[in-house]
Structure formats: C-alpha cells, structure tokens
N, C-alpha and C. Protein backbone atom coordinates (compact mmCIF):
# COMPACT_ATOMS: atom_id res chain seq x y z
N UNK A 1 -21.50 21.05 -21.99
CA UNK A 1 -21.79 20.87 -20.59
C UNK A 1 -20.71 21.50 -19.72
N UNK A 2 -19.78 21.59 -20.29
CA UNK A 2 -18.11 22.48 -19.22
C UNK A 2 -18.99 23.66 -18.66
N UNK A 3 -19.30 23.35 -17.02
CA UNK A 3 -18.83 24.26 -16.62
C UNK A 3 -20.37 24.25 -15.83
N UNK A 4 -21.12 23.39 -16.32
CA UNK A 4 -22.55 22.48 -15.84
C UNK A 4 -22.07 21.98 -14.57
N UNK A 5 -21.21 21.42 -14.20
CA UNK A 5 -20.69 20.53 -13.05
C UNK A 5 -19.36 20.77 -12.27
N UNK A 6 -19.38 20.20 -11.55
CA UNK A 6 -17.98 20.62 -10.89
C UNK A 6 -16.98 18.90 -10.61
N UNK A 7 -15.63 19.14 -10.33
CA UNK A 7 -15.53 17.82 -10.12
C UNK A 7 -14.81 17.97 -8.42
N UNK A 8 -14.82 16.66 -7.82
CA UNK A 8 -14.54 17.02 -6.01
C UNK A 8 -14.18 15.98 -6.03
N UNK A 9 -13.32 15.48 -4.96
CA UNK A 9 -13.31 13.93 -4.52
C UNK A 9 -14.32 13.37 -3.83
N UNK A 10 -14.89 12.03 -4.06
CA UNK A 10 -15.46 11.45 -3.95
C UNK A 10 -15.81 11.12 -2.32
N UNK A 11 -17.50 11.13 -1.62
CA UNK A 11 -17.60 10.51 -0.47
C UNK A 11 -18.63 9.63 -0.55
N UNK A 12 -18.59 8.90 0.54
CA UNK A 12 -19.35 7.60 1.10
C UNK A 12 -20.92 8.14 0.55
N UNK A 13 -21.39 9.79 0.91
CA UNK A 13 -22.56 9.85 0.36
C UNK A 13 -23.21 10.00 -0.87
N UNK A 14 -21.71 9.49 -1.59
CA UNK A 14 -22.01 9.44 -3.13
C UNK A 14 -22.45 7.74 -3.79
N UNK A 15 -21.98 6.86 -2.71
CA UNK A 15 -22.28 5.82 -3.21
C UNK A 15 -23.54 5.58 -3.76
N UNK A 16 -24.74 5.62 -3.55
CA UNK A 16 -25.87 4.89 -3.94
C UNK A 16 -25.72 5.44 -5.62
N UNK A 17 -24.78 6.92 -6.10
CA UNK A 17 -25.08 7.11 -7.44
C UNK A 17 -23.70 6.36 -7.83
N UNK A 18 -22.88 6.59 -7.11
CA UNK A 18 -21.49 5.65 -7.81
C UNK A 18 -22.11 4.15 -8.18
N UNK A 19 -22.94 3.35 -7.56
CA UNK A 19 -23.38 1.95 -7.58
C UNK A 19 -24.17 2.31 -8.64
N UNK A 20 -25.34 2.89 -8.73
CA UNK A 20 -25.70 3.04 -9.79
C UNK A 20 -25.27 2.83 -11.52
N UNK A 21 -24.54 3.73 -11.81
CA UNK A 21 -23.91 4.02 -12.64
C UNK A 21 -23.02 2.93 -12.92
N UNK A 22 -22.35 2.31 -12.28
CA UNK A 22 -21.69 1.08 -12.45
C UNK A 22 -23.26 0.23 -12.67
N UNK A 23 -23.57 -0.27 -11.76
CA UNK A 23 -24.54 -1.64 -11.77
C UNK A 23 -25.14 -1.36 -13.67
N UNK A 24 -25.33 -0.09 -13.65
CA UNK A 24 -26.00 0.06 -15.58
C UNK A 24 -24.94 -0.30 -16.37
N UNK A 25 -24.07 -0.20 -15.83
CA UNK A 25 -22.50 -0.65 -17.34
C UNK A 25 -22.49 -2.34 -17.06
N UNK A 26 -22.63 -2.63 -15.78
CA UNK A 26 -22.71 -3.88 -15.78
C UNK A 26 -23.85 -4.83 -16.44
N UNK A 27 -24.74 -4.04 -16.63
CA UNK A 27 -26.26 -4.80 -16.95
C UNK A 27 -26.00 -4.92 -18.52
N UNK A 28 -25.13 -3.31 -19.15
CA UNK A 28 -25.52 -3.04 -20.27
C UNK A 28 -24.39 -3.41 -20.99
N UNK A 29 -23.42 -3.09 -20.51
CA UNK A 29 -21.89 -2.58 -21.50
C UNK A 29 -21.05 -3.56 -21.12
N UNK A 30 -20.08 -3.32 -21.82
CA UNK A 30 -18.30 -4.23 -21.17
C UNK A 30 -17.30 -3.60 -21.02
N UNK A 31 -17.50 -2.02 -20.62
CA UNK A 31 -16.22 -1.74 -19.96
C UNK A 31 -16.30 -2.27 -18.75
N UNK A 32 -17.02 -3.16 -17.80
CA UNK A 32 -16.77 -3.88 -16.68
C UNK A 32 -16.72 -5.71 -17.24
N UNK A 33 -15.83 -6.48 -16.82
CA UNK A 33 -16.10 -7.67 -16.77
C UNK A 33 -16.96 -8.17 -15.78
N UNK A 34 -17.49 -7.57 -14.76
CA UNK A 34 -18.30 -7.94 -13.92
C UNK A 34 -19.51 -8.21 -14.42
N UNK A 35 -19.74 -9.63 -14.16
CA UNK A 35 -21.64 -9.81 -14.53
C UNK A 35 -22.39 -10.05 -13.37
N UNK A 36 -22.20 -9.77 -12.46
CA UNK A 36 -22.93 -9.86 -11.61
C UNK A 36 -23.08 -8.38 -10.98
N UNK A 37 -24.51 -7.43 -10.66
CA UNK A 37 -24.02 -6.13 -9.97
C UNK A 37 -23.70 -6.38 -8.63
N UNK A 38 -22.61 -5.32 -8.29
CA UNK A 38 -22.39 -5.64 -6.61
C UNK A 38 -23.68 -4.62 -6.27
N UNK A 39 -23.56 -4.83 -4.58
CA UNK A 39 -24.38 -4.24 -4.42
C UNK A 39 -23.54 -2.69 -3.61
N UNK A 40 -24.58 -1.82 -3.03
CA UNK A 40 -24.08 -0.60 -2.43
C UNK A 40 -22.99 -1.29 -1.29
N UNK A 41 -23.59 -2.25 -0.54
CA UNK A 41 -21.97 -2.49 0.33
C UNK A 41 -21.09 -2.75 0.06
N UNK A 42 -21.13 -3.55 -1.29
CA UNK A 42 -19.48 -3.90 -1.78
C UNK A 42 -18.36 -3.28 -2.56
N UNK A 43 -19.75 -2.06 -3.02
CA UNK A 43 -19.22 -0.86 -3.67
C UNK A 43 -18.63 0.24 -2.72
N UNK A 44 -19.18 -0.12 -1.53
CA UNK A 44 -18.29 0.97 -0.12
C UNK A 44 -17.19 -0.25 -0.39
N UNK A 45 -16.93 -0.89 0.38
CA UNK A 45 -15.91 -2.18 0.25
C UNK A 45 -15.13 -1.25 0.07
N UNK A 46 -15.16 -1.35 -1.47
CA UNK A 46 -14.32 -1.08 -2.12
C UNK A 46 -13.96 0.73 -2.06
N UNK A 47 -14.55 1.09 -2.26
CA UNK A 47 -14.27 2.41 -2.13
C UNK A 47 -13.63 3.07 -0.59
N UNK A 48 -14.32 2.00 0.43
CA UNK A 48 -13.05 2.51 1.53
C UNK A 48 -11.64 1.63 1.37
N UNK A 49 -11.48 0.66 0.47
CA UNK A 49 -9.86 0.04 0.13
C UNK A 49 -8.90 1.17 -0.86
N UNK A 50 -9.68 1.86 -1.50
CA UNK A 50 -8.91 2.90 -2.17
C UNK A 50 -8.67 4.24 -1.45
N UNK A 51 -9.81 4.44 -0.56
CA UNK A 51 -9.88 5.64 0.08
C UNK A 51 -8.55 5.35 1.40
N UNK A 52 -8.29 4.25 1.92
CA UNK A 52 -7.52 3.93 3.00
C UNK A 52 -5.76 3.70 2.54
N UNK A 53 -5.47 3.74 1.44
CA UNK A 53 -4.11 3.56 1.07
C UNK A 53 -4.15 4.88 -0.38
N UNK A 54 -5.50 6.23 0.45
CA UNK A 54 -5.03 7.12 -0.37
C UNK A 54 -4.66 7.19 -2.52
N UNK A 55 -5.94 6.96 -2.48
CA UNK A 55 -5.99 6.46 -3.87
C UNK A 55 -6.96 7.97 -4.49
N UNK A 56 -6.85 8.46 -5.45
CA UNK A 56 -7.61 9.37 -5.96
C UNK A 56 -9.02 8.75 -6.13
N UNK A 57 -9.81 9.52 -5.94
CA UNK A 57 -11.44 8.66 -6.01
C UNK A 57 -12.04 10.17 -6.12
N UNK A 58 -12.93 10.60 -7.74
CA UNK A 58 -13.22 11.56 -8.21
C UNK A 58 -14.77 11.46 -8.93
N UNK A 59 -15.74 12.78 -8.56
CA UNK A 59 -17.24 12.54 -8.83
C UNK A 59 -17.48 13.58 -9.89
N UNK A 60 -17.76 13.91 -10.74
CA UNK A 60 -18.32 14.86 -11.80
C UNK A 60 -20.04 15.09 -11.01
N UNK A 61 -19.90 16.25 -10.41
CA UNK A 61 -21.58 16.08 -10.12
C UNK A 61 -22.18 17.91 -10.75
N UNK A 62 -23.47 17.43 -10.97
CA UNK A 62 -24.08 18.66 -11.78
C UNK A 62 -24.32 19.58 -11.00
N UNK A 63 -25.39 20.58 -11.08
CA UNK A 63 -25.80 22.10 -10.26
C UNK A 63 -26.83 21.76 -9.56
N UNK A 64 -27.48 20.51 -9.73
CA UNK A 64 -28.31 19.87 -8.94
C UNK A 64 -28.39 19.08 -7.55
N UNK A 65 -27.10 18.40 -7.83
CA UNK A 65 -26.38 17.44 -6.80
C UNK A 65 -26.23 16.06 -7.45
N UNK A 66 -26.10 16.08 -8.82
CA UNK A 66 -26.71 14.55 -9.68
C UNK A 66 -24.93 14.17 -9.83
N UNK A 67 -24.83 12.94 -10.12
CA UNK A 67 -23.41 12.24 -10.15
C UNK A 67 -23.60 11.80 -11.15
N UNK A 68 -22.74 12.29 -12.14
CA UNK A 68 -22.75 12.69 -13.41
C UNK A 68 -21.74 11.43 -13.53
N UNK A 69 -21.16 10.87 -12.98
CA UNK A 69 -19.45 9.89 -13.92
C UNK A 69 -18.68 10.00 -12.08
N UNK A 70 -18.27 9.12 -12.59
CA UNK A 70 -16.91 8.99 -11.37
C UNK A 70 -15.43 8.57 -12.04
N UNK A 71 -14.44 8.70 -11.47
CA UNK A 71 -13.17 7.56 -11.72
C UNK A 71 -11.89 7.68 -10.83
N UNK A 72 -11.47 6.99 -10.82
CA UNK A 72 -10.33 6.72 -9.75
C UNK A 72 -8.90 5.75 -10.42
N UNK A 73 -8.21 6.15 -9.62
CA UNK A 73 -7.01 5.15 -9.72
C UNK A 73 -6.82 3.89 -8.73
N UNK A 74 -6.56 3.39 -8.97
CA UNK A 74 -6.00 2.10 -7.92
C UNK A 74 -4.38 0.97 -8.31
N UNK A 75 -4.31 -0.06 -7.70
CA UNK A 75 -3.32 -0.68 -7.84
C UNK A 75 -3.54 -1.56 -9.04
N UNK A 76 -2.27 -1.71 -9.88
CA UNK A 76 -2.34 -2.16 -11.20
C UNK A 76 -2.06 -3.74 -10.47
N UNK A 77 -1.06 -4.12 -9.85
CA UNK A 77 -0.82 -5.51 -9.24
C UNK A 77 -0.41 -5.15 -8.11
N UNK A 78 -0.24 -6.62 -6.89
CA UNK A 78 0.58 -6.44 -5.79
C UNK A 78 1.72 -6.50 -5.66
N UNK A 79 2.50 -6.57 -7.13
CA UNK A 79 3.67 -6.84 -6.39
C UNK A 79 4.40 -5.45 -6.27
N UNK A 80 5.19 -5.38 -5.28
CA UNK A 80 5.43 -3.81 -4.83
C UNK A 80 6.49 -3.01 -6.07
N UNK A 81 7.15 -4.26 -6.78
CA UNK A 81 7.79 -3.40 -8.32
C UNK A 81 6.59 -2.29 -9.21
N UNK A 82 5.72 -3.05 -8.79
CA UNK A 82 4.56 -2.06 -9.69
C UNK A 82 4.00 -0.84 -8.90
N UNK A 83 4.42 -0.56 -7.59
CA UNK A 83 3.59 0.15 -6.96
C UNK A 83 3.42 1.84 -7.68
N UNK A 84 4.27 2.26 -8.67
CA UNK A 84 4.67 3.41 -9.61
C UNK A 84 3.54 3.82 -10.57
N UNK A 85 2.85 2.17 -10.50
CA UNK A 85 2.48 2.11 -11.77
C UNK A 85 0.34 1.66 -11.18
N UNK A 86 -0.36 2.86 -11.81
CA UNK A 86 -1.77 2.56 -11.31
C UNK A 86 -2.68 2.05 -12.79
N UNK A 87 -3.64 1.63 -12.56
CA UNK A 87 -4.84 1.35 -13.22
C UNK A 87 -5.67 2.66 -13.01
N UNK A 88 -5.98 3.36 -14.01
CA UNK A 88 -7.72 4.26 -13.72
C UNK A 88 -8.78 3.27 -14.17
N UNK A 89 -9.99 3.53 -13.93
CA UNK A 89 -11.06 3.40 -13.64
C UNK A 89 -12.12 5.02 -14.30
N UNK A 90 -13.27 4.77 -15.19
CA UNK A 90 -13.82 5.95 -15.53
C UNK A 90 -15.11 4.99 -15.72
N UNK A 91 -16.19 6.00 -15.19
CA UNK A 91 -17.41 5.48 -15.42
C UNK A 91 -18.33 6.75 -15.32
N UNK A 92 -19.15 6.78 -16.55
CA UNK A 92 -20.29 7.99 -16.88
C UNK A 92 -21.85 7.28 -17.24
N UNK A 93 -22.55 7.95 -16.43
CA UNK A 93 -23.71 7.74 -16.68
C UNK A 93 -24.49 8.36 -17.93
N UNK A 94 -24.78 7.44 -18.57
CA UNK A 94 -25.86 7.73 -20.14
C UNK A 94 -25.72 9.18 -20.71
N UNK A 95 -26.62 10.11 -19.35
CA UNK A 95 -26.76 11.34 -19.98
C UNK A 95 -25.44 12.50 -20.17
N UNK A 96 -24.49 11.71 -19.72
CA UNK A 96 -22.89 12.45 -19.28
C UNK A 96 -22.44 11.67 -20.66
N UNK A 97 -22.46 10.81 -21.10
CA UNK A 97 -21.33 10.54 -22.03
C UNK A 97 -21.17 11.69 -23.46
N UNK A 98 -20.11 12.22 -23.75
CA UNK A 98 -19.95 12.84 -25.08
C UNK A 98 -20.36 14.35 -24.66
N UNK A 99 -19.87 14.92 -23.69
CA UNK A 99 -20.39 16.20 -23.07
C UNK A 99 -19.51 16.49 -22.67
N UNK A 100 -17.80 16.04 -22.51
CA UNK A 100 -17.04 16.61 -21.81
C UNK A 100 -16.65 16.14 -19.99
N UNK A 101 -17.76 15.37 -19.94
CA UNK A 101 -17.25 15.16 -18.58
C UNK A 101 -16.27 14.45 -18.58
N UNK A 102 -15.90 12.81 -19.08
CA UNK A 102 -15.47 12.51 -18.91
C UNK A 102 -14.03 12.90 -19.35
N UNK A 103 -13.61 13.83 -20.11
CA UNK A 103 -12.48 14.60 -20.48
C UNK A 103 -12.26 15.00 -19.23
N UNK A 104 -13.31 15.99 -18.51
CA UNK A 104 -12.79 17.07 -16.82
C UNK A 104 -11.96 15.66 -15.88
N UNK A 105 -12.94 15.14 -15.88
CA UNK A 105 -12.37 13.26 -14.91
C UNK A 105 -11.04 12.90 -15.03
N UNK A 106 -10.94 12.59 -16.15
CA UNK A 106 -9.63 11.85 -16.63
C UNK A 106 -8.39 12.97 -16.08
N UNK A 107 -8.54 14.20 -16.63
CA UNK A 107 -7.50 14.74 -16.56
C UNK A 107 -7.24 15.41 -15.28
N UNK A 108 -8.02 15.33 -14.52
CA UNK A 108 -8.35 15.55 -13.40
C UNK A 108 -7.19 13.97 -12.23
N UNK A 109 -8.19 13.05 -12.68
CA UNK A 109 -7.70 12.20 -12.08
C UNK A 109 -5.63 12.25 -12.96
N UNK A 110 -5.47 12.34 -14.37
CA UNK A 110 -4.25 12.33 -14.57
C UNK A 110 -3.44 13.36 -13.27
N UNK A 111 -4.04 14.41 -12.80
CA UNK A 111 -3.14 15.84 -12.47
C UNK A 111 -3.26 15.00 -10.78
N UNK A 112 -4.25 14.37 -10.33
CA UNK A 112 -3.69 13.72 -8.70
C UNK A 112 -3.09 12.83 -8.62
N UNK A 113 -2.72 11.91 -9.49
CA UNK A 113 -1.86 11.01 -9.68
C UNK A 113 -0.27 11.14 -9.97
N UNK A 114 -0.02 12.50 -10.69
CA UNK A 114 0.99 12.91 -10.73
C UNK A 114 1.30 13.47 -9.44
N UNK A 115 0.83 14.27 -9.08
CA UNK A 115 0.86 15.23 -7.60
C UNK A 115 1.50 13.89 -6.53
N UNK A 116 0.78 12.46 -6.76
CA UNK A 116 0.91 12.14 -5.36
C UNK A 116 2.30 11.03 -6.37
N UNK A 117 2.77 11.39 -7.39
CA UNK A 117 4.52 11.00 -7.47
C UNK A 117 4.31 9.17 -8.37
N UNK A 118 2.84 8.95 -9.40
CA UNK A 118 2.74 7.81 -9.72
C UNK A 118 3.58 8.11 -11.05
N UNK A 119 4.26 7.04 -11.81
CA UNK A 119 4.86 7.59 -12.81
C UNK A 119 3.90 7.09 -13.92
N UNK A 120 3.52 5.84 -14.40
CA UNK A 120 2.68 5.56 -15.03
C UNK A 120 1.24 5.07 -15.24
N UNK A 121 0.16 5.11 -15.76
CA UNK A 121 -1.16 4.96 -15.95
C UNK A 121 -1.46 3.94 -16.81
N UNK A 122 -2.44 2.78 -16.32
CA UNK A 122 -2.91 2.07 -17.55
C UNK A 122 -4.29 2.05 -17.99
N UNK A 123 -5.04 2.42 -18.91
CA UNK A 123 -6.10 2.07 -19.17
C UNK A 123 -6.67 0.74 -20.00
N UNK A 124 -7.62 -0.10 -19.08
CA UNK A 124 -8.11 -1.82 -18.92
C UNK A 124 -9.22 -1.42 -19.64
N UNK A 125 -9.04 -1.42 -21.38
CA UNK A 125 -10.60 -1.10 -21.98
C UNK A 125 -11.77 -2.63 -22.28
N UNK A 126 -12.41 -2.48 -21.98
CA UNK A 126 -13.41 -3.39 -22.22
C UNK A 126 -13.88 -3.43 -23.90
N UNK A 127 -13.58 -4.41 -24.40
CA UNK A 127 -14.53 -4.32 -25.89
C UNK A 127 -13.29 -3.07 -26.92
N UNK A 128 -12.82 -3.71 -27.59
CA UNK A 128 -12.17 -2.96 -28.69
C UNK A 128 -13.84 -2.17 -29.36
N UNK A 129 -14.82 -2.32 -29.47
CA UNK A 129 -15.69 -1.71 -29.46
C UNK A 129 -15.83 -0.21 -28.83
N UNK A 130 -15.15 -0.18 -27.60
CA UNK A 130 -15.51 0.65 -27.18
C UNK A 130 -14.90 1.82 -27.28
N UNK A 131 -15.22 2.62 -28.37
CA UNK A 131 -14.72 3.80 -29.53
C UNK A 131 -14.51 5.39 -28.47
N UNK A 132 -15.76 5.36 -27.45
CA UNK A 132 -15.69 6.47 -26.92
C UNK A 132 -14.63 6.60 -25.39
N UNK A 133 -14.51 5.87 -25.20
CA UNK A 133 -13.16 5.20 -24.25
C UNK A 133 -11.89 5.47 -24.89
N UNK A 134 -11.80 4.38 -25.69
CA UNK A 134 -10.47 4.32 -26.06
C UNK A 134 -10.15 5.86 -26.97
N UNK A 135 -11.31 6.75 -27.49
CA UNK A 135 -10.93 8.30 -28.33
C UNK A 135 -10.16 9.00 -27.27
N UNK A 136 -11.13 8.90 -25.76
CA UNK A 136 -11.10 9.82 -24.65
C UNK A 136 -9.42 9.33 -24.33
N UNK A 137 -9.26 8.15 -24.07
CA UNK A 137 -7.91 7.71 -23.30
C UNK A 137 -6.60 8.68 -24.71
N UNK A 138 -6.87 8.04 -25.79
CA UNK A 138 -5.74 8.99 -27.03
C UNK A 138 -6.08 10.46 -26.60
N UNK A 139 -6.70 10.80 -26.49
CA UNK A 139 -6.76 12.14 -26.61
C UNK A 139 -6.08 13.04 -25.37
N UNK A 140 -6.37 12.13 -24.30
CA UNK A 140 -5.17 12.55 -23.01
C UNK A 140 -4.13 11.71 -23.38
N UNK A 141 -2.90 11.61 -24.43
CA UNK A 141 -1.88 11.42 -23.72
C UNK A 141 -1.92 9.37 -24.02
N UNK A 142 -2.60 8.92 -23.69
CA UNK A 142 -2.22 7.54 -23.68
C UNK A 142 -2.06 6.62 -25.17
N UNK A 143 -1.12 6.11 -25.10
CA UNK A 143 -0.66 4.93 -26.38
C UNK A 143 -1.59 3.96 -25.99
N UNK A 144 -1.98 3.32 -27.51
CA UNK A 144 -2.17 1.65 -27.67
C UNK A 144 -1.31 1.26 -27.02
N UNK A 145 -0.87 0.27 -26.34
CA UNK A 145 -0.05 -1.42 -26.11
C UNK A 145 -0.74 -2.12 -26.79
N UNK A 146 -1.84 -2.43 -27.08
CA UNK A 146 -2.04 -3.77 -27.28
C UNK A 146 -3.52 -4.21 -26.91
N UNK A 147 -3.84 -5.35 -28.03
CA UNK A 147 -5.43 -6.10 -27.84
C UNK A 147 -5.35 -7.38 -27.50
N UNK A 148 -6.13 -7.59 -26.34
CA UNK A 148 -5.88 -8.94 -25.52
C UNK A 148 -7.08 -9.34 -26.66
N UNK A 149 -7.26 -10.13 -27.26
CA UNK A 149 -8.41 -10.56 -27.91
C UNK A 149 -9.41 -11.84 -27.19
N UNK A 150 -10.68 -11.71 -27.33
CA UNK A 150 -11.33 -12.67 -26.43
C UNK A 150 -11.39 -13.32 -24.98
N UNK A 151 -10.82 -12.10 -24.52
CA UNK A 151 -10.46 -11.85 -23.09
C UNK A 151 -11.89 -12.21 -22.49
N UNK A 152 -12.42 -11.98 -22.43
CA UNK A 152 -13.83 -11.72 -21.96
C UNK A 152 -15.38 -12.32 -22.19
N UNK A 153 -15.80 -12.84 -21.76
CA UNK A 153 -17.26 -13.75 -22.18
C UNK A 153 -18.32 -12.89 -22.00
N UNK A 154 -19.03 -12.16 -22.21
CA UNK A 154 -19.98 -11.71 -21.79
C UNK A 154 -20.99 -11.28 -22.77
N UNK A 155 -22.66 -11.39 -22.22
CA UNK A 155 -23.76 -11.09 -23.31
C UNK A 155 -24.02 -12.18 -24.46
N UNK A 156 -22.94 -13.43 -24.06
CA UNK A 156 -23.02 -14.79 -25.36
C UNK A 156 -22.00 -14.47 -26.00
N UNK A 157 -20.67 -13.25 -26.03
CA UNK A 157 -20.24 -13.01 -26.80
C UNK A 157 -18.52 -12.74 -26.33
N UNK A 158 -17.89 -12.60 -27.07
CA UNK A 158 -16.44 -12.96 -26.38
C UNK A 158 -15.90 -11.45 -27.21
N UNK A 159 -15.04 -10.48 -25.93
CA UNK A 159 -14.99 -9.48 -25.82
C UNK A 159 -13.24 -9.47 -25.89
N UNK A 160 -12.95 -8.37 -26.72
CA UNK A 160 -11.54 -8.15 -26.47
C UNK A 160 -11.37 -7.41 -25.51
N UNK A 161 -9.97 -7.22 -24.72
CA UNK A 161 -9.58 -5.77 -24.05
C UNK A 161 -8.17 -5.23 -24.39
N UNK A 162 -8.78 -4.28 -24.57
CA UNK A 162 -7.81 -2.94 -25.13
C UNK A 162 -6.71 -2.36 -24.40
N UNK A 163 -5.60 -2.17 -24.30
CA UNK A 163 -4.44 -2.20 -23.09
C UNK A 163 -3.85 -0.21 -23.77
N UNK A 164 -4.17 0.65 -23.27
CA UNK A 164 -3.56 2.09 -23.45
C UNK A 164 -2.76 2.57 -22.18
N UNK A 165 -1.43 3.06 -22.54
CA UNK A 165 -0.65 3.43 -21.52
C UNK A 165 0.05 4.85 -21.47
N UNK A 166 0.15 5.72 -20.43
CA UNK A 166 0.43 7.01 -20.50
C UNK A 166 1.28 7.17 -19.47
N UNK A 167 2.53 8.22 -20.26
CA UNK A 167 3.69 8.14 -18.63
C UNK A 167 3.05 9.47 -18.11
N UNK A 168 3.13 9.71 -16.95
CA UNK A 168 2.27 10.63 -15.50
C UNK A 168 4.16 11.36 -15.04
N UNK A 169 3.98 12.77 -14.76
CA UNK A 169 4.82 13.02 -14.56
C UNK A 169 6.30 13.06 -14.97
N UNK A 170 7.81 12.31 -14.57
CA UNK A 170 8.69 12.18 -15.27
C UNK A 170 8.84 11.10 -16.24
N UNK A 171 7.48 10.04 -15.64
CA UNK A 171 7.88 8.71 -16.68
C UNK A 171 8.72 8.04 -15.84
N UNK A 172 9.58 7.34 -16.96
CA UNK A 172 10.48 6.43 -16.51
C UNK A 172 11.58 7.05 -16.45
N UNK A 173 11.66 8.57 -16.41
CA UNK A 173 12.60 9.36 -16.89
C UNK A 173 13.72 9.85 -15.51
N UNK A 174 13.26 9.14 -13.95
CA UNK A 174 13.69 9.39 -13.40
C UNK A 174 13.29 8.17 -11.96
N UNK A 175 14.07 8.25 -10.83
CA UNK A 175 13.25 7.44 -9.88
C UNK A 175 12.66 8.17 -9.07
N UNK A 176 11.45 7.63 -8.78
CA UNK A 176 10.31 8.63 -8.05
C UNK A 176 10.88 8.60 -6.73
N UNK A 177 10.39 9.92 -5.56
CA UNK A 177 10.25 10.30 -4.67
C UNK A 177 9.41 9.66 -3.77
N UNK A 178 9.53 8.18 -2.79
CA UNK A 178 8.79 7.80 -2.08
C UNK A 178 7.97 8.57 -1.63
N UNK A 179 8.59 9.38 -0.75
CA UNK A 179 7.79 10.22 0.12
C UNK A 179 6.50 11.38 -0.48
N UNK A 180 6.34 11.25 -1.15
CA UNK A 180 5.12 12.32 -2.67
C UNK A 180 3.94 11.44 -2.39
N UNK A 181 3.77 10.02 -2.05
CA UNK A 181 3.04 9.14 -2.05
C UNK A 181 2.66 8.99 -0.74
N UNK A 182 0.99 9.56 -0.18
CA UNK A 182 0.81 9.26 1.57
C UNK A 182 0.04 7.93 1.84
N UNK A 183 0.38 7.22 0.67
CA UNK A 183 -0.43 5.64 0.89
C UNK A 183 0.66 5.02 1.53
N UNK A 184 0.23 3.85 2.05
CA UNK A 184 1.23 2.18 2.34
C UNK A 184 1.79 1.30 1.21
N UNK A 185 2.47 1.83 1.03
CA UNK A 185 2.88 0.79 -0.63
C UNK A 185 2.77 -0.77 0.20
N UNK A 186 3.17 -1.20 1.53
CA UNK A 186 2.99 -2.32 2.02
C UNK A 186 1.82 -2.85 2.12
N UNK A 187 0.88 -2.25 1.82
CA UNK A 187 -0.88 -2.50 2.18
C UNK A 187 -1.18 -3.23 1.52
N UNK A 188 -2.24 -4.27 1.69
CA UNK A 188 -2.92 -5.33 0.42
C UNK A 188 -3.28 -4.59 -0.65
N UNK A 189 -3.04 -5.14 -1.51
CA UNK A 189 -3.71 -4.78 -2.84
C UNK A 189 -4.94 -4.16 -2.79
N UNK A 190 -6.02 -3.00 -3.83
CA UNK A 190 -7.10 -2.80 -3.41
C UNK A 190 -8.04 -3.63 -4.18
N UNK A 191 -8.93 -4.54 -4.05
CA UNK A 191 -9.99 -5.06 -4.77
C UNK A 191 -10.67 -4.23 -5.93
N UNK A 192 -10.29 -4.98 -7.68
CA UNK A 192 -11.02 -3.89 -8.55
C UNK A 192 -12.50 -4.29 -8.69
C-alpha cells in the first residue's frame, strides 16, 4: 500500500472517520479500554484538547479521501515532571491493518515529537494479545517495560496491558530545550 496514501495532520473534517474507526476498536478490540463509544462530539472534545496545547494529531488518508488510521501524541500525566515524556495513540481501520500504514503513522508521529523537543514515548498496549501493535511498536525503536497483567475487564474477560518505551531525540541524554515545545506545559492535562 506505500505510497496508496499520504499522511497530513489531522482536521475537525476528519472526525466523523476518526470516530469511526475508534467506535469499531471499541465495539471489537482492546487496544481501547473504553466500553462505551463516544460519540463525534466527544471525539472533537478531545481532539480540540490536543490540538490547543499543540499536540501532533496525524491521518493516513487514501487517493480517495478515505481515513485509513490516525494517531497522535498526548500527555502521559499532569504532573509537569513528566511533561518530556508523551503517550502515542495509533488507530487503523480493518482494511489498513498489515499494509504499512501504520508503520508511515508511527514514524511519522515519532519524527513530530522529536521536532517539537519530547524526549520520551510510551506505548499503552491493550491485550498482550495484541501481536500486531506491540511487532509495529519493536520495530520502531521501542523496548518492553513491562505487563500490567489483568489490567482491564472487558468482553467477560480480563485483559493485560503491555507498557513499550522509546527515547525520541537525545533521550535522557541531555536537558531539553523548553522553547522547541509551542504548547503550555501549564495547561490541564489532555483527556485520553
């Protein structure tokens, strides 16, 4: 599929396929703990809390105009020691998985995250199950930490989560450059 799609940052007139695509992982899968789907407004919500403290927010869309996968970074916690340090977010719709998109995404989203001066990345996997996640996260760059085991209730069934971590830029290898970063590190947290 390389080369089928393009990737852009993400707008407001992408939501109804960004909701989409989530609301199906929610119905179907456990890379979301969410059991309930939000709906398109809460999915703006949210997407203007990342978009407003300058958060990468990224669409894989085809030659058609179809929204192939999204993913983004956001805040790992509030407390401002962590502000260095983000959570991604990756989500592909059915006919996108195992095609490469989500490889363009990731590394995509890795190269704006560095740019805007984050030093480290965590990936929050749903389901030690989930083989095509956690290949994609090793394969850019990110270590195991660690299996939260039975983290999770969902489908009748109790779900581990998978903890992978990747240093972005110098790492810990240096102290970052406030100013690289055009968000509010003072800003509320963004809602995941």
């Amino acid at each position: 599929m390389s080369g089928a799609y393009i990737l852009r940052p993400a707008e407001r007139d992408d939501l109804p396929s960004i909701t989409a695509i989530y609301v199906e992982e929610v119905r179907t899968g456990t890379a979301t703990y969410e059991l309930t789907p939000p709906d398109e407004a809460e999915m703006g919500r949210r997407f203007d809390a990342l978009a407003e403290r300058h958060f990468p927010y990224l669409v894989a869309q085809d030659h058609d105009g179809a929204v192939l996968g999204y993913a983004y970074a956001g805040t790992f916690r509030a407390r401002p020691a962590y502000n260095w340090f983000v959570e991604n977010s990756i989500y592909l719709a059915p006919q996108a998985r195992g095609r490469g998109v989500g490889t363009a995404l990731l590394t995509r989203l890795i190269e704006e995250c560095e740019r805007l001066g984050f030093r480290q990345m965590l990936a929050v996997i749903g389901g030690a199950d989930n083989h095509g996640s956690i290949r994609l996260h090793a394969r850019l760059g990110f270590q195991m930490i660690g299996t939260m085991p039975a983290t999770g209730l969902k489908f009748g069934r109790w779900i581990d989560t998978v903890l992978m971590q990747r240093p972005l830029g110098e790492g810990a290898g240096t102290i970052p450059d406030k100013s690289a970063y055009p968000g509010d590190f003072a800003a509320p947290p963004v809602p995941r």
